[in-house]
Protein backbone atom coordinates (compact mmCIF):
# COMPACT_ATOMS: atom_id res chain seq x y z
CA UNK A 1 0.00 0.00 0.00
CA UNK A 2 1.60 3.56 -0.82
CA UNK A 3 2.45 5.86 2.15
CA UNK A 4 1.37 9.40 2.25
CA UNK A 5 4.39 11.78 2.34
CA UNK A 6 3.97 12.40 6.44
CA UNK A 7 4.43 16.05 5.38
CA UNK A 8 0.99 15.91 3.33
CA UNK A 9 -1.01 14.89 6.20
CA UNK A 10 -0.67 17.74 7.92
CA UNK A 11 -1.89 21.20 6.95
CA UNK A 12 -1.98 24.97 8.07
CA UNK A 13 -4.97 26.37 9.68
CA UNK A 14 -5.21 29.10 6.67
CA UNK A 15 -5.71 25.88 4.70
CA UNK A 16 -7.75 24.03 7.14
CA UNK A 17 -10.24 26.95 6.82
CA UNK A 18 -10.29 27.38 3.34
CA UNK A 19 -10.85 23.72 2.32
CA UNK A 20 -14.13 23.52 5.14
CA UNK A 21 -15.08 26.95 4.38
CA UNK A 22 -14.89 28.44 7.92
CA UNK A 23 -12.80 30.97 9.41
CA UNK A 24 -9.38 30.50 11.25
CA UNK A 25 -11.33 31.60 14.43
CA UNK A 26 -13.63 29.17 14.26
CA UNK A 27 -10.78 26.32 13.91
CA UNK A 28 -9.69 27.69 17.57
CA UNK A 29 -13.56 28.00 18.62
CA UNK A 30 -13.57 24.22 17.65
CA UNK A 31 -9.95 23.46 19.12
CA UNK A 32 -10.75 25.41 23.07
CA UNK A 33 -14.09 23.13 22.75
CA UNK A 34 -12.01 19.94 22.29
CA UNK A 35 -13.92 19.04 18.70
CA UNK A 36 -10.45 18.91 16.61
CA UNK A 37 -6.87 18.59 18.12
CA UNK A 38 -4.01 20.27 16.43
CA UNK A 39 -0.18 19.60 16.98
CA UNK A 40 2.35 22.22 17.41
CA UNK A 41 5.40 22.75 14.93
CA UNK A 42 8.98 23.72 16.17
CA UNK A 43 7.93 27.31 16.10
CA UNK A 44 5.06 27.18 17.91
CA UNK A 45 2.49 26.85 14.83
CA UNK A 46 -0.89 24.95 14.49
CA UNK A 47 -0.64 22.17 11.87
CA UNK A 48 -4.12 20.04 11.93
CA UNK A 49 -4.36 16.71 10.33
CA UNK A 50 -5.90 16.14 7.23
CA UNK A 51 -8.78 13.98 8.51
CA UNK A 52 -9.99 17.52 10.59
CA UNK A 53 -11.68 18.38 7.45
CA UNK A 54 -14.07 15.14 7.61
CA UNK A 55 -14.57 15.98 11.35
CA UNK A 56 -15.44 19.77 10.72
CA UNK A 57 -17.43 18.73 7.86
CA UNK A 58 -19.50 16.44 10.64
CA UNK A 59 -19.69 19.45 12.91
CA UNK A 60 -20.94 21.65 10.75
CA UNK A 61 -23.43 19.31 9.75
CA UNK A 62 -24.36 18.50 12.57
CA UNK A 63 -24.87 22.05 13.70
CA UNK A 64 -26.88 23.16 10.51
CA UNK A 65 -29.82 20.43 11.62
CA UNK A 66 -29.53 21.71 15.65
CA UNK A 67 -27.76 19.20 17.40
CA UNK A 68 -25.77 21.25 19.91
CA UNK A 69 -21.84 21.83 20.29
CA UNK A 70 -22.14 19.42 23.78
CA UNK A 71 -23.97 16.75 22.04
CA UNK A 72 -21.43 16.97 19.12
CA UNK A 73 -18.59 16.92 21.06
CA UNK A 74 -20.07 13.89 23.24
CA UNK A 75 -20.41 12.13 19.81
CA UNK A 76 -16.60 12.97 18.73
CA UNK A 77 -15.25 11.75 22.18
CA UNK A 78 -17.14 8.04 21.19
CA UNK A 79 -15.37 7.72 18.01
CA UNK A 80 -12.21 5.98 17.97
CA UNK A 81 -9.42 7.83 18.91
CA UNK A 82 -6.97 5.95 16.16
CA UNK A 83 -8.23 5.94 12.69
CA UNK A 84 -11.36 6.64 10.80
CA UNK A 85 -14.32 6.45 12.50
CA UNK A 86 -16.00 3.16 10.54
CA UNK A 87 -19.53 3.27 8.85
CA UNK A 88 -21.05 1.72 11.82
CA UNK A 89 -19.71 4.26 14.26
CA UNK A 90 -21.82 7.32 12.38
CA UNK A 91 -24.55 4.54 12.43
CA UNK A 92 -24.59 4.41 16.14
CA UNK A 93 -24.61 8.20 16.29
CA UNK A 94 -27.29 8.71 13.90
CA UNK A 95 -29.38 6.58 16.02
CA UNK A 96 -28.46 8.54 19.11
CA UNK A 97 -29.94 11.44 17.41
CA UNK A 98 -32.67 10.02 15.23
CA UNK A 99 -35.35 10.78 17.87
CA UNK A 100 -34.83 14.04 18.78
CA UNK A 101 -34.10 15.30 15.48
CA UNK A 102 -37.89 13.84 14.65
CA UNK A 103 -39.10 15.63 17.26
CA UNK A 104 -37.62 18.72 16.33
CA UNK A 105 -38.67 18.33 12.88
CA UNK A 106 -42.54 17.58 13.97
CA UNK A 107 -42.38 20.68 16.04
CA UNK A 108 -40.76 23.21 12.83
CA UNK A 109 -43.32 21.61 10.98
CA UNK A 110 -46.66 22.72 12.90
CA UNK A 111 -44.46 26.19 13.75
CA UNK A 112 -44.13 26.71 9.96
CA UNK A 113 -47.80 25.95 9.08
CA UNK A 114 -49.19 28.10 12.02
CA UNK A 115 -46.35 31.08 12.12
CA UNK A 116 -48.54 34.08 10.21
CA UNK A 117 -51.02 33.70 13.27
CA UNK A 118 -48.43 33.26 16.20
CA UNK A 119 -46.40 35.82 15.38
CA UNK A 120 -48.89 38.52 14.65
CA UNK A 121 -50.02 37.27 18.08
CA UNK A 122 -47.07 39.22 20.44
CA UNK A 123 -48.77 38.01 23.52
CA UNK A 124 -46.91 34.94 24.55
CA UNK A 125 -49.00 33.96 27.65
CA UNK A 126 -52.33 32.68 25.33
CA UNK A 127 -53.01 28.76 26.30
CA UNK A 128 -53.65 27.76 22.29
CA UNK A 129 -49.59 28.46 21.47
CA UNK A 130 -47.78 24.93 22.21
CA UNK A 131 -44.66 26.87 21.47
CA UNK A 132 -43.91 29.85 23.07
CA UNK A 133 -46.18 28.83 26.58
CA UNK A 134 -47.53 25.60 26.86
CA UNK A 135 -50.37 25.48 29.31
CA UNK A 136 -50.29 29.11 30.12
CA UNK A 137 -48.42 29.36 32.42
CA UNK A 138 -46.53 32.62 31.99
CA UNK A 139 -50.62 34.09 31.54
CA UNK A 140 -50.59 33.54 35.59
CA UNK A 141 -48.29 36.55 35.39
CA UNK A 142 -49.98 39.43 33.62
CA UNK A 143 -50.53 40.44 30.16
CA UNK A 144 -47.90 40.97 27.59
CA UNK A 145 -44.80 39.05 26.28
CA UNK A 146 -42.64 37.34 29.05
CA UNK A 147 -39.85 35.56 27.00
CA UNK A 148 -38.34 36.18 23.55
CA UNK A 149 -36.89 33.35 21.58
């Protein structure tokens, strides 16, 4: 089997970002959150691995359909910390995920087909919205919006 050039696997953050289409920031944002792991070079420079991209690629992902940064990074920490993470292993996250992501989609759904008359609402506290005040209970408090979103 050909080697990769050890050189070649690792890469700058300037080309980190570029390749996953985020900013250098957000490379440290991930890095202080322990999502990705980069090594330091003789003069005290980042160099990531190459597989960081399929990682950030999984975060971002992730975080465009609302699973949170914690839940991610409890996720990340259950892959294997040697080698690629296997077909199965994203299986067993998906499942981990699977209901709540239904749930959340069930709930956008009635949002979306009811959102003309809840927002034009403003009131917050009426016991027909299942979104902002389930069972009235900020009502017991007065008129007027209590929370904002």
């Amino acid at each position: 089997m050909p080697q990769i050039d050890p050189d070649l696997v690792w890469l700058k953050p300037g080309q980190v970002a570029a390749r996953a289409g985020i900013a250098v920031s957000a490379l440290h944002y991930y890095e202080s959150l322990g999502l990705i792991t980069s090594r330091r070079t003789a003069g005290n420079r980042r160099e990531y691995r190459r597989d960081t991209l399929r990682l950030i690629a999984f975060i971002r992902t992730a975080q465009r359909v609302g699973v949170s940064l914690t839940d991610i990074k409890k996720a990340i920490d259950e892959l294997p910390a040697e080698g690629l993470p296997t077909t199965r292993d994203w299986a067993r996250i998906s499942r981990q995920w699977h209901d709540d992501l239904t749930a959340r989609i069930t709930e956008l759904t009635a949002l979306r087909d009811t959102f003309t008359h809840c927002i034009g609402c403003g009131c917050l506290s009426l016991k027909a919205c299942p979104y902002s005040n389930p069972d009235d209970v900020l009502g017991l408090d007065g008129a007027g919006p209590r929370r904002f979103p």
